[in-house]
PDB file of N, CA and C in Angstrom:
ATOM      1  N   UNK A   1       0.840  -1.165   0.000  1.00  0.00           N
ATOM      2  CA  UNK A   1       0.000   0.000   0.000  1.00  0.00           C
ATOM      3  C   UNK A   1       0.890   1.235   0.000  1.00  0.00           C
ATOM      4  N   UNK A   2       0.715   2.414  -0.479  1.00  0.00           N
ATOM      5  CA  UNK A   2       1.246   3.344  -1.070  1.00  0.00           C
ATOM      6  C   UNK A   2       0.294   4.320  -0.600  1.00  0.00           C
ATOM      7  N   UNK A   3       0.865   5.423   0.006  1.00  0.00           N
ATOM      8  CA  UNK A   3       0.185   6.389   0.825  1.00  0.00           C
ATOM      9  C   UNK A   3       1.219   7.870   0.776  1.00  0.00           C
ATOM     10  N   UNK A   4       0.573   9.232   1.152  1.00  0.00           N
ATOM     11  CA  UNK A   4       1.621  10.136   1.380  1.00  0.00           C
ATOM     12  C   UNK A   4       1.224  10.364   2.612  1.00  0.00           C
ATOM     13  N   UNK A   5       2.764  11.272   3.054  1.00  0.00           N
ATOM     14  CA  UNK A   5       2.912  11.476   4.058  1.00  0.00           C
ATOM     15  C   UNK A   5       1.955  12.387   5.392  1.00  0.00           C
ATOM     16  N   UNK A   6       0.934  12.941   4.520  1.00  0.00           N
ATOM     17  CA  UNK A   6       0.166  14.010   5.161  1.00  0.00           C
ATOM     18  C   UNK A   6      -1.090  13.172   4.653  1.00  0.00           C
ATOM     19  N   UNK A   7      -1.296  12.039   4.523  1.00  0.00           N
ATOM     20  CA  UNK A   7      -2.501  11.137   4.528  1.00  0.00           C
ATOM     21  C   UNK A   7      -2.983  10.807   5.847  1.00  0.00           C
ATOM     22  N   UNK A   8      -4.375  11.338   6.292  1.00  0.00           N
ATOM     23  CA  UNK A   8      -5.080  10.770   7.438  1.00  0.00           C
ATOM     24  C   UNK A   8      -5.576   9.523   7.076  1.00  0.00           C
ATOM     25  N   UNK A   9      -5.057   8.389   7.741  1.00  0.00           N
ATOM     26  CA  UNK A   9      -5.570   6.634   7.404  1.00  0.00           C
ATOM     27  C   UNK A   9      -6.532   6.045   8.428  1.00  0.00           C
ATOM     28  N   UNK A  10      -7.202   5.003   8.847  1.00  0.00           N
ATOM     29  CA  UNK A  10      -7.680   4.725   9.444  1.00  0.00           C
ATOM     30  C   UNK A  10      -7.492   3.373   9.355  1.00  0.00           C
ATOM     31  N   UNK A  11      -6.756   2.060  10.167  1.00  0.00           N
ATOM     32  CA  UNK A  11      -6.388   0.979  10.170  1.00  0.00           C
ATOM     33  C   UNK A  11      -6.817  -0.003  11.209  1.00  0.00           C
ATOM     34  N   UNK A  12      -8.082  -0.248  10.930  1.00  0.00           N
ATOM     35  CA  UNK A  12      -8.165  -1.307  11.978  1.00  0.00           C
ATOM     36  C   UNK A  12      -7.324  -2.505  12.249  1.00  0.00           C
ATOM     37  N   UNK A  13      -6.930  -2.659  13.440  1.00  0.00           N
ATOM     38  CA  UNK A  13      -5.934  -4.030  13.509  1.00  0.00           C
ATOM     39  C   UNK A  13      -6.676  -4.987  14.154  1.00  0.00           C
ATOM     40  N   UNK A  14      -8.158  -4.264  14.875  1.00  0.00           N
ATOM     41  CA  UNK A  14      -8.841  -5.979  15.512  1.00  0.00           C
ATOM     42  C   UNK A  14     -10.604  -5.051  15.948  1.00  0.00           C
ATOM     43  N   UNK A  15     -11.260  -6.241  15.825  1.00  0.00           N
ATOM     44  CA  UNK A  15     -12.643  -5.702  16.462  1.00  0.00           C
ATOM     45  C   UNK A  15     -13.395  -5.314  16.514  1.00  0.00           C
ATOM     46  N   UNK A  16     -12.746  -3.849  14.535  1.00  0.00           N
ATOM     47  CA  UNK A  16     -14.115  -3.345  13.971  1.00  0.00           C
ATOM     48  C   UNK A  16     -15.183  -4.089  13.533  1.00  0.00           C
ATOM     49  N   UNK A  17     -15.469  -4.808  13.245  1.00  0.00           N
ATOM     50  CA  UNK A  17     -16.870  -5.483  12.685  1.00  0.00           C
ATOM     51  C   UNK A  17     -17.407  -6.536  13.982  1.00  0.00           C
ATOM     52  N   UNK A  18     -17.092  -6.289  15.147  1.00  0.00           N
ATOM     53  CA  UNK A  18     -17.669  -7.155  15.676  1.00  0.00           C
ATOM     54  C   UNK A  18     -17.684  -6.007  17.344  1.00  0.00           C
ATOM     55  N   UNK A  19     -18.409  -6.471  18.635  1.00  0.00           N
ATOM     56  CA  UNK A  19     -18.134  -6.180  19.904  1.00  0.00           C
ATOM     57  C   UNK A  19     -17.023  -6.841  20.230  1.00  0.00           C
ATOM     58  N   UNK A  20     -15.744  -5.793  20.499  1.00  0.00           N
ATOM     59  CA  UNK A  20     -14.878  -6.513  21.718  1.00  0.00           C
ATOM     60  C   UNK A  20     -13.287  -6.481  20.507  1.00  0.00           C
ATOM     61  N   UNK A  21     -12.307  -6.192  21.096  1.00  0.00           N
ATOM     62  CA  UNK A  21     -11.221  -6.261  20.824  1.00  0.00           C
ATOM     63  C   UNK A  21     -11.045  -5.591  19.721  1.00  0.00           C
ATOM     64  N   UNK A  22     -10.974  -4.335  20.245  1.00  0.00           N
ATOM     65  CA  UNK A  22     -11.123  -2.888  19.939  1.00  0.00           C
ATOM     66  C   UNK A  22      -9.409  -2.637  19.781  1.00  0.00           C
ATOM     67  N   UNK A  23      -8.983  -2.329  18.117  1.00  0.00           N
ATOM     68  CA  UNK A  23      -7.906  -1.828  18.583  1.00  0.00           C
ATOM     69  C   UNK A  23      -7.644  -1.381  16.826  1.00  0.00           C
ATOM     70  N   UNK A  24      -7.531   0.175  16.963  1.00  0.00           N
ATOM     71  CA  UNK A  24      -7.605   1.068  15.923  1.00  0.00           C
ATOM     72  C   UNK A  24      -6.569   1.696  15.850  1.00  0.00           C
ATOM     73  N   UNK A  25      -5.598   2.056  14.632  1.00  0.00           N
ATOM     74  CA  UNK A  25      -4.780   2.703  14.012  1.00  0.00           C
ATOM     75  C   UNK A  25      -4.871   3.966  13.146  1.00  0.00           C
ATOM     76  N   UNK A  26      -4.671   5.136  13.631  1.00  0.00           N
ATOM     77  CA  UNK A  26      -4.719   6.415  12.759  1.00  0.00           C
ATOM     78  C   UNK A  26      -2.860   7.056  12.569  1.00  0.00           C
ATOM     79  N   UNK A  27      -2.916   6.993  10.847  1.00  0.00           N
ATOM     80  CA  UNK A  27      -2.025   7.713  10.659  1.00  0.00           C
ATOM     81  C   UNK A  27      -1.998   9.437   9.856  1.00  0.00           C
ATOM     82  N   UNK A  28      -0.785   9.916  10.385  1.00  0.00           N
ATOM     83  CA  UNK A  28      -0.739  11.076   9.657  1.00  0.00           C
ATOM     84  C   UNK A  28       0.579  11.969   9.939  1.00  0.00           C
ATOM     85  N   UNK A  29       0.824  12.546   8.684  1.00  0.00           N
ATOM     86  CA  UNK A  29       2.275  13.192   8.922  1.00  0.00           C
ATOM     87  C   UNK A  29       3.107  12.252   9.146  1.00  0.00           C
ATOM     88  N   UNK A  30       3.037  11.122   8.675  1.00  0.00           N
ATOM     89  CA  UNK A  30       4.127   9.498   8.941  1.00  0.00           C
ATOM     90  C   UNK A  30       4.323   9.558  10.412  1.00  0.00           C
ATOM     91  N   UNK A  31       3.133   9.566  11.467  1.00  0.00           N
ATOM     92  CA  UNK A  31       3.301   8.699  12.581  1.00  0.00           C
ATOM     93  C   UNK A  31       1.977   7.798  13.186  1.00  0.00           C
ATOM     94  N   UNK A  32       2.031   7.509  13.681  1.00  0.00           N
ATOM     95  CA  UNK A  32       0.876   6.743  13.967  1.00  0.00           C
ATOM     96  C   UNK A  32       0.315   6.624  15.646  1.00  0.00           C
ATOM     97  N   UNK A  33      -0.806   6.510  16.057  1.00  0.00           N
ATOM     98  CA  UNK A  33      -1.332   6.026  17.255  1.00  0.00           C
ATOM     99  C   UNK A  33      -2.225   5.315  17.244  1.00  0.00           C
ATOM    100  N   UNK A  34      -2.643   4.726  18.542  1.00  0.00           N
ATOM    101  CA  UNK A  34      -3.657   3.295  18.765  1.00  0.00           C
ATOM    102  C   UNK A  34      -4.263   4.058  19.447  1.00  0.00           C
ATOM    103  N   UNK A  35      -6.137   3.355  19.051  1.00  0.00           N
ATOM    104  CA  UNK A  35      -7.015   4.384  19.807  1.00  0.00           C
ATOM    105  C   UNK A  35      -7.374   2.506  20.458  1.00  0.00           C
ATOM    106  N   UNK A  36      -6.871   2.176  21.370  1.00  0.00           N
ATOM    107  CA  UNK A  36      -7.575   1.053  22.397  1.00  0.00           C
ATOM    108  C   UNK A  36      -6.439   0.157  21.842  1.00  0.00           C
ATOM    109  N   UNK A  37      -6.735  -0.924  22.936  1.00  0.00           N
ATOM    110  CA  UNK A  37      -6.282  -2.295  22.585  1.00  0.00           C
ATOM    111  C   UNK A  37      -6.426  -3.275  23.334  1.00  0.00           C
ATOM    112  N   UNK A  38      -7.602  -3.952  23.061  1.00  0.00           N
ATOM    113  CA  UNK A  38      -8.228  -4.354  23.983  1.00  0.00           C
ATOM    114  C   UNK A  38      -8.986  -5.843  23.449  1.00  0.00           C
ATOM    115  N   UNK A  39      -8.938  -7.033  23.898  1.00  0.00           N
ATOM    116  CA  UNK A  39      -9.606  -8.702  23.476  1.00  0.00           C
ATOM    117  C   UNK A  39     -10.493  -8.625  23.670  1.00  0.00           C
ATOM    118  N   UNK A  40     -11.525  -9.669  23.372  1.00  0.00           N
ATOM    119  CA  UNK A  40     -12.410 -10.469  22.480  1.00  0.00           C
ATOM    120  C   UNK A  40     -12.531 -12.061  23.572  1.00  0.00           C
ATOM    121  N   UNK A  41     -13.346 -12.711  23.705  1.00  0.00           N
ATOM    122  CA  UNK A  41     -14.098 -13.695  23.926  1.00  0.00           C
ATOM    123  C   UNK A  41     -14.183 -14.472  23.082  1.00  0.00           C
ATOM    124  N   UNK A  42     -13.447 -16.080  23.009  1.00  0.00           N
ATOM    125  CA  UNK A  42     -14.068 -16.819  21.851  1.00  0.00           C
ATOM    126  C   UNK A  42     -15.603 -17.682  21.952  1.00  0.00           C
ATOM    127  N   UNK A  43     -15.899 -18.176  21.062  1.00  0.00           N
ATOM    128  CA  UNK A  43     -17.429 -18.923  21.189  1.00  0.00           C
ATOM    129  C   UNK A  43     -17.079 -20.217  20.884  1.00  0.00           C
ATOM    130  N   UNK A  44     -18.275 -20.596  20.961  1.00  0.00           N
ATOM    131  CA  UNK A  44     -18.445 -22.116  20.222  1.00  0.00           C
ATOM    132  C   UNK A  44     -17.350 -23.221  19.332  1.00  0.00           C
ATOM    133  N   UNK A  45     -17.298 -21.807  18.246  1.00  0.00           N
ATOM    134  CA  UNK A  45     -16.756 -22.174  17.363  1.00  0.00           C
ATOM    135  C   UNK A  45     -14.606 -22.340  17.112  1.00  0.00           C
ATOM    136  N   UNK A  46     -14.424 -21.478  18.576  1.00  0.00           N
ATOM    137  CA  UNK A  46     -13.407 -21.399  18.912  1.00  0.00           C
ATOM    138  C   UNK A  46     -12.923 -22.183  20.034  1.00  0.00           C
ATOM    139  N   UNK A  47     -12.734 -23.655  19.603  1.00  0.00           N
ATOM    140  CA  UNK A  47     -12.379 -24.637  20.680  1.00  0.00           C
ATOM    141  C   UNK A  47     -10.955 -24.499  21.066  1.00  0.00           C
ATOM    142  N   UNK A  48     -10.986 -24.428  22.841  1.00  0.00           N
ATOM    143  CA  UNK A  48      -9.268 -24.459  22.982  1.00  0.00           C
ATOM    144  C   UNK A  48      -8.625 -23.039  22.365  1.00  0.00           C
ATOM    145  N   UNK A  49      -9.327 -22.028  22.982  1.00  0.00           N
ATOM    146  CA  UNK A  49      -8.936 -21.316  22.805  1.00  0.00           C
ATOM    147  C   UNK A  49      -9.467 -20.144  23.855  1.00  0.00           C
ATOM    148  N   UNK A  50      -8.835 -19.148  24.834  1.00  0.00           N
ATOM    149  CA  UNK A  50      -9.457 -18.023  25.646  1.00  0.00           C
ATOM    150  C   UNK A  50      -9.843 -16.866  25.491  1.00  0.00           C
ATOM    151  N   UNK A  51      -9.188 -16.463  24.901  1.00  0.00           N
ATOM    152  CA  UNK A  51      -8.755 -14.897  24.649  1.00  0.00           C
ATOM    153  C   UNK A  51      -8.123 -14.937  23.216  1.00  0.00           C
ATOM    154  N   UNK A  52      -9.341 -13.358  22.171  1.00  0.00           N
ATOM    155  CA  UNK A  52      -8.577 -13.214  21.214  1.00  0.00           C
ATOM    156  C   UNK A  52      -7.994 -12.330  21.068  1.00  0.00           C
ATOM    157  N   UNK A  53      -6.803 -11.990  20.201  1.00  0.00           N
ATOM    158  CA  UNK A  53      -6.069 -10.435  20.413  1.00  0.00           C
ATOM    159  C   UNK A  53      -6.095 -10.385  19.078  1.00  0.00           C
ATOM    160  N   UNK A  54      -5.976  -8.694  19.175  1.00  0.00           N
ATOM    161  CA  UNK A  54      -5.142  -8.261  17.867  1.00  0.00           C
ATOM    162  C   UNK A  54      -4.541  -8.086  17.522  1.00  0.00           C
ATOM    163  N   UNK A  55      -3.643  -8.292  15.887  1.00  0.00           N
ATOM    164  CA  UNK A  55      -2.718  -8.529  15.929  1.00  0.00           C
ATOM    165  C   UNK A  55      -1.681  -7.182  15.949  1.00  0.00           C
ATOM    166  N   UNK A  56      -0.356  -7.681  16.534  1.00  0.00           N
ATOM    167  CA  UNK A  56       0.314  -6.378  16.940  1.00  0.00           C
ATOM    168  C   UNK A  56       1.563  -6.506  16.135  1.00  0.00           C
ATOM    169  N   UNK A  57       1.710  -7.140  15.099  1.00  0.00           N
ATOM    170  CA  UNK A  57       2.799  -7.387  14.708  1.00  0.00           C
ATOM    171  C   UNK A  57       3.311  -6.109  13.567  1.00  0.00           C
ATOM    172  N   UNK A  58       2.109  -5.243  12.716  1.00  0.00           N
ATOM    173  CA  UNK A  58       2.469  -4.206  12.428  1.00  0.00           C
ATOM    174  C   UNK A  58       2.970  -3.120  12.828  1.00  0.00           C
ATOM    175  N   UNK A  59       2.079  -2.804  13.941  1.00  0.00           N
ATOM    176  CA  UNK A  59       2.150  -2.142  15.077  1.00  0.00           C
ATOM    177  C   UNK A  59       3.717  -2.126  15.750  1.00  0.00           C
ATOM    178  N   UNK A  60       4.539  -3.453  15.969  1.00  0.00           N
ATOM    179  CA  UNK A  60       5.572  -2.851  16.287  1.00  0.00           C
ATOM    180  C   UNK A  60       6.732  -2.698  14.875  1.00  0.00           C
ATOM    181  N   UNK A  61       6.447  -3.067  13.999  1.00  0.00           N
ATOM    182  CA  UNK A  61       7.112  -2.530  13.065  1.00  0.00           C
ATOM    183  C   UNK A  61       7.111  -1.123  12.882  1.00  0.00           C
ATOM    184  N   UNK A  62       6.424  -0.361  12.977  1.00  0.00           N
ATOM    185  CA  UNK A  62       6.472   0.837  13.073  1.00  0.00           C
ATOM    186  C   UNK A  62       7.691   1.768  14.073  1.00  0.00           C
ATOM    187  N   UNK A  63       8.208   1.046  14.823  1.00  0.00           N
ATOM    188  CA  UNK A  63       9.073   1.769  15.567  1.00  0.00           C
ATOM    189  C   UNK A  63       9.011   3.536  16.043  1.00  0.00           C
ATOM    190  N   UNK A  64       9.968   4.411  15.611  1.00  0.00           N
ATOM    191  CA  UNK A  64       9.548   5.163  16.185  1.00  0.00           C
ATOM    192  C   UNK A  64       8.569   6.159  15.767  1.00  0.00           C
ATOM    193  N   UNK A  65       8.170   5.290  14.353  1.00  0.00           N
ATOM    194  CA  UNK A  65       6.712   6.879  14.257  1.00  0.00           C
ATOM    195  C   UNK A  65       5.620   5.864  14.500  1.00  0.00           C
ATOM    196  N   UNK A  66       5.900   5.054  15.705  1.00  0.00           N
ATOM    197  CA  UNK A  66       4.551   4.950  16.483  1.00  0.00           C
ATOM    198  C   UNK A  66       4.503   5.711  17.798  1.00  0.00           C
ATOM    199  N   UNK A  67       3.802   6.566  17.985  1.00  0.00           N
ATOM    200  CA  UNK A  67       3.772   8.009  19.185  1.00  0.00           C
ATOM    201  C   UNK A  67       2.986   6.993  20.268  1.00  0.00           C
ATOM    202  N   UNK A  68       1.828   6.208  20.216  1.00  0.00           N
ATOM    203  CA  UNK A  68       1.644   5.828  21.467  1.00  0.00           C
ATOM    204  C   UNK A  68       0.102   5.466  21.139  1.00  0.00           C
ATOM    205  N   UNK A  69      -0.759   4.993  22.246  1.00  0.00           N
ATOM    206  CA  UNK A  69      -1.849   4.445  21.973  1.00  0.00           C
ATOM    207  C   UNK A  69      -2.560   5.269  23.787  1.00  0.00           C
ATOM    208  N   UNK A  70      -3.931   5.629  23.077  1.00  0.00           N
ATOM    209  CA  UNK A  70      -4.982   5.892  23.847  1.00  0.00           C
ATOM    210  C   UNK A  70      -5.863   5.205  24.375  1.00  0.00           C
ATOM    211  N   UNK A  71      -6.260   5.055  25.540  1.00  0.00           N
ATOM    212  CA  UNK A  71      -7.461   4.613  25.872  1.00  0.00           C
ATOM    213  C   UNK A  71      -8.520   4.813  25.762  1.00  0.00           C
ATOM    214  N   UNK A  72      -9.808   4.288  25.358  1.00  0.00           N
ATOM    215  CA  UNK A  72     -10.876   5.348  25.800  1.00  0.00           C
ATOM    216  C   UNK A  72     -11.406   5.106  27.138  1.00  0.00           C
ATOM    217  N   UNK A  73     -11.827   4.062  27.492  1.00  0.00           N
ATOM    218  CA  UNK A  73     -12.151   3.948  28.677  1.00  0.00           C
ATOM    219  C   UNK A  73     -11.406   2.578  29.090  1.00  0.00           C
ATOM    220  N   UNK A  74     -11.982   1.439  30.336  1.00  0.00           N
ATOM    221  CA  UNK A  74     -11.404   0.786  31.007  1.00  0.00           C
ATOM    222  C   UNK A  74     -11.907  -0.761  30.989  1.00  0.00           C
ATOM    223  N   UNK A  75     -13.000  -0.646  29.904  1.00  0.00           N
ATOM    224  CA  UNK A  75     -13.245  -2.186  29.320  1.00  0.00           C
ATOM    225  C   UNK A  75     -12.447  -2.964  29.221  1.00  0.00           C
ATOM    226  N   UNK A  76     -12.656  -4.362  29.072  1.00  0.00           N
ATOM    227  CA  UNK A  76     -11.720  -4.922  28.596  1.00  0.00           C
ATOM    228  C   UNK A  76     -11.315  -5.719  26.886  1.00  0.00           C
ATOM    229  N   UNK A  77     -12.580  -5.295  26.646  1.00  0.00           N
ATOM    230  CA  UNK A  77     -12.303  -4.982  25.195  1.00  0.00           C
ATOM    231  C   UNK A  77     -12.109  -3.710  24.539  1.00  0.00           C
ATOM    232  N   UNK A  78     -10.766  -3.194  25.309  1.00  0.00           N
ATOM    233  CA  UNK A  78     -10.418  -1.657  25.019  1.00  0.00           C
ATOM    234  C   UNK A  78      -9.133  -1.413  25.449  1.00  0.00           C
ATOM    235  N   UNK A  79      -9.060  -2.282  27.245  1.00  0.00           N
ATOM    236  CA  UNK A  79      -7.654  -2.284  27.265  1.00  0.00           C
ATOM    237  C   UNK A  79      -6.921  -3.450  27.827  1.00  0.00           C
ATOM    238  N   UNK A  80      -7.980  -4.781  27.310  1.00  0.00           N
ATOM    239  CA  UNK A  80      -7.601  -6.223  28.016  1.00  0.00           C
ATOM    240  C   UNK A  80      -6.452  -6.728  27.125  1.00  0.00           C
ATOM    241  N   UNK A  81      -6.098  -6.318  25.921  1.00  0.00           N
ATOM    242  CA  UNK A  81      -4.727  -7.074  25.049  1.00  0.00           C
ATOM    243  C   UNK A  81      -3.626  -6.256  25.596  1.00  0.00           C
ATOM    244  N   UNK A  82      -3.300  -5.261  26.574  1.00  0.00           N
ATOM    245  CA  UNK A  82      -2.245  -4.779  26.893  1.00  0.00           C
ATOM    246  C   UNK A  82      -1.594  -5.760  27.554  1.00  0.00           C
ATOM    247  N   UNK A  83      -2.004  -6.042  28.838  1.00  0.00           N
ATOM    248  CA  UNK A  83      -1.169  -7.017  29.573  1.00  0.00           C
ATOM    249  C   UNK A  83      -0.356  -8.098  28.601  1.00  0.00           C
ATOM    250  N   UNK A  84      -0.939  -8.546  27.329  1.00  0.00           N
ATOM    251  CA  UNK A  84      -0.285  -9.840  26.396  1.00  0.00           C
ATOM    252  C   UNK A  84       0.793  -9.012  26.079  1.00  0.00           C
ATOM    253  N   UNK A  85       0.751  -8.238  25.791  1.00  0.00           N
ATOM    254  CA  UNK A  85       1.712  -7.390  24.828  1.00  0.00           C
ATOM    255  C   UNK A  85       2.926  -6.519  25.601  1.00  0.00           C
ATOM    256  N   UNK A  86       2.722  -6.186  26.429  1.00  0.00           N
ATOM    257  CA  UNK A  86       3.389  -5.488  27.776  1.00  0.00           C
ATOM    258  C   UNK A  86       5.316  -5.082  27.011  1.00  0.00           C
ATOM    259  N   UNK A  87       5.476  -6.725  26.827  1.00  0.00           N
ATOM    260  CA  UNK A  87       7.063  -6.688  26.755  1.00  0.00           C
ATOM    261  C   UNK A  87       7.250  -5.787  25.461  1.00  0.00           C
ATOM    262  N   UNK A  88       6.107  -6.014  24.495  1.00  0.00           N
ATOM    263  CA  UNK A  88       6.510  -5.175  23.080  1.00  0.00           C
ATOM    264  C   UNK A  88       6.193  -3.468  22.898  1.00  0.00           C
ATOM    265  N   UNK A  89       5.464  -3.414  24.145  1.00  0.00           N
ATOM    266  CA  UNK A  89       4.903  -1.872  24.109  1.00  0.00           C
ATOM    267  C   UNK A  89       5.900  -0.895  24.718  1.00  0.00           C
ATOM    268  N   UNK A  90       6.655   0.123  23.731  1.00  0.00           N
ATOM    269  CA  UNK A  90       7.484   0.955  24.057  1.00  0.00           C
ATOM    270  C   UNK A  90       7.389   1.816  23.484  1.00  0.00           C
ATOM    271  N   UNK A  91       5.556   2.716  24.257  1.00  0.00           N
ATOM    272  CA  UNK A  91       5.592   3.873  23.940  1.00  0.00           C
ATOM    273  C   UNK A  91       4.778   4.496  25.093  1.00  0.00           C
ATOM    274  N   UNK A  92       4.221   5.632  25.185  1.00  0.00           N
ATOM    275  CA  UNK A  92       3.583   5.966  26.467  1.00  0.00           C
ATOM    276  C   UNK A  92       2.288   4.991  26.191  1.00  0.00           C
ATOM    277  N   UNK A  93       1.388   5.205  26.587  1.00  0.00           N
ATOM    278  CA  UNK A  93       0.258   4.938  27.183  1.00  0.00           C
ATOM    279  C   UNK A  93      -1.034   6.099  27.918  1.00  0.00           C
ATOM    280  N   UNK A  94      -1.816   5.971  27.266  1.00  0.00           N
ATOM    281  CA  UNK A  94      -2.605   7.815  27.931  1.00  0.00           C
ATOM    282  C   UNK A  94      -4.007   7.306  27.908  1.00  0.00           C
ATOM    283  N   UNK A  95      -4.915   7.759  29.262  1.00  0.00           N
ATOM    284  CA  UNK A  95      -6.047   7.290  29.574  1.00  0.00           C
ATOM    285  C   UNK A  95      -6.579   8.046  30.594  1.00  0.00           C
ATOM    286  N   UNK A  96      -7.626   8.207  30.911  1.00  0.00           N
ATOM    287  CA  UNK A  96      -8.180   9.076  32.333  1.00  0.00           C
ATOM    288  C   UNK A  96      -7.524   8.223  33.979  1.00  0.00           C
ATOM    289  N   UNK A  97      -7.549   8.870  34.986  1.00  0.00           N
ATOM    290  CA  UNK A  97      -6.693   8.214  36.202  1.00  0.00           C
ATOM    291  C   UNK A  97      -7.618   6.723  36.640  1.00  0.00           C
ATOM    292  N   UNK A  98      -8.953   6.896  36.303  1.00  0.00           N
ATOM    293  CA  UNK A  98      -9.390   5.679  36.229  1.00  0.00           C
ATOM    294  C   UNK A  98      -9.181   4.236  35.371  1.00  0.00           C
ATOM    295  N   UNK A  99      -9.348   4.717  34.181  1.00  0.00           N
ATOM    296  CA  UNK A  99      -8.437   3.925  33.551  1.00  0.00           C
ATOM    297  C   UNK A  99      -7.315   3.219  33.312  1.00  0.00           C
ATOM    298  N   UNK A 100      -6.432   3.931  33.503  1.00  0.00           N
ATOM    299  CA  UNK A 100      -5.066   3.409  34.017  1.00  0.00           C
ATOM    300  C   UNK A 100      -4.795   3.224  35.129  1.00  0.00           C
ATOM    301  N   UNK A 101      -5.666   3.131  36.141  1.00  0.00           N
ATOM    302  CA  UNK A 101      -5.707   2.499  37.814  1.00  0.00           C
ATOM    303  C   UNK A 101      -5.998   1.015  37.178  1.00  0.00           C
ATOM    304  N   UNK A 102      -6.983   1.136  36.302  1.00  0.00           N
ATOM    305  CA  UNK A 102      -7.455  -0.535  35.892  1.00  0.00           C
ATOM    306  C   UNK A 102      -6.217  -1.404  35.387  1.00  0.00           C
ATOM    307  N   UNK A 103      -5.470  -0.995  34.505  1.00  0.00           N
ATOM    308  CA  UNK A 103      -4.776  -1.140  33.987  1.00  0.00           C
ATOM    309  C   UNK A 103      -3.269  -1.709  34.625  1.00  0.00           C
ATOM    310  N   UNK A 104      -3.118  -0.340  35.557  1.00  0.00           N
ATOM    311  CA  UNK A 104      -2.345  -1.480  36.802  1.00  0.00           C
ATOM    312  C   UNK A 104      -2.087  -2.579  37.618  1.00  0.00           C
ATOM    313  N   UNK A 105      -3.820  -2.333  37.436  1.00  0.00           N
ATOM    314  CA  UNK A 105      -4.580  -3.917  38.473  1.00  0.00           C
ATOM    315  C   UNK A 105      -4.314  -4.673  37.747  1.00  0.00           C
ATOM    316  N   UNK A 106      -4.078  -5.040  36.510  1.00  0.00           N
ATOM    317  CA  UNK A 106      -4.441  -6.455  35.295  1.00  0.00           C
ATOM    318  C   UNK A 106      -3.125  -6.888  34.943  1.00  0.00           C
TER     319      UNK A 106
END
């Protein structure tokens, strides 16, 4: 994909088409942020299996024009895939004091 640099994008990496494991990508001016990041519940159809995430493997390719990821609130399909990811996340993190109280706890 082929984009310029002052392109506003919108990249879902998990969750848009469904409830739960919420985790959105906006770029612009070649950097990027995460609006959530947060799992999913499997069903039926997902035997042997707990928890789904999204995938983060673009996400850290990005290095440093990834600026950081937002919370919106303290769901856990918003900010339950952090804890998986913990070791790969090296950027701030920004949320209301409630939110990131949760976040500590998990």
């Amino acid at each position: 994909m082929h984009w310029k640099k002052s392109d506003l994008l919108f990249l879902p990496v998990g969750g848009s088409e469904e409830i739960g494991m919420n985790a959105n990508l906006y770029h612009y001016k070649d950097k990027w942020i995460l609006i959530d990041l947060g799992i999913s519940f499997p069903d039926e159809t997902d035997l042997g299996i707990d928890v789904l995430l999204p995938d983060f493997e673009f996400i850290k390719s990005l290095g440093d024009d990834f600026l950081g990821i937002f919370l919106t609130h303290g769901h856990e399909d918003h900010i339950g895939a952090i804890p998986y990811y913990a070791d790969d996340i090296n950027c701030p993190i920004w949320g209301t004091s409630f939110t990131m109280a949760l976040l500590k706890e998990s």
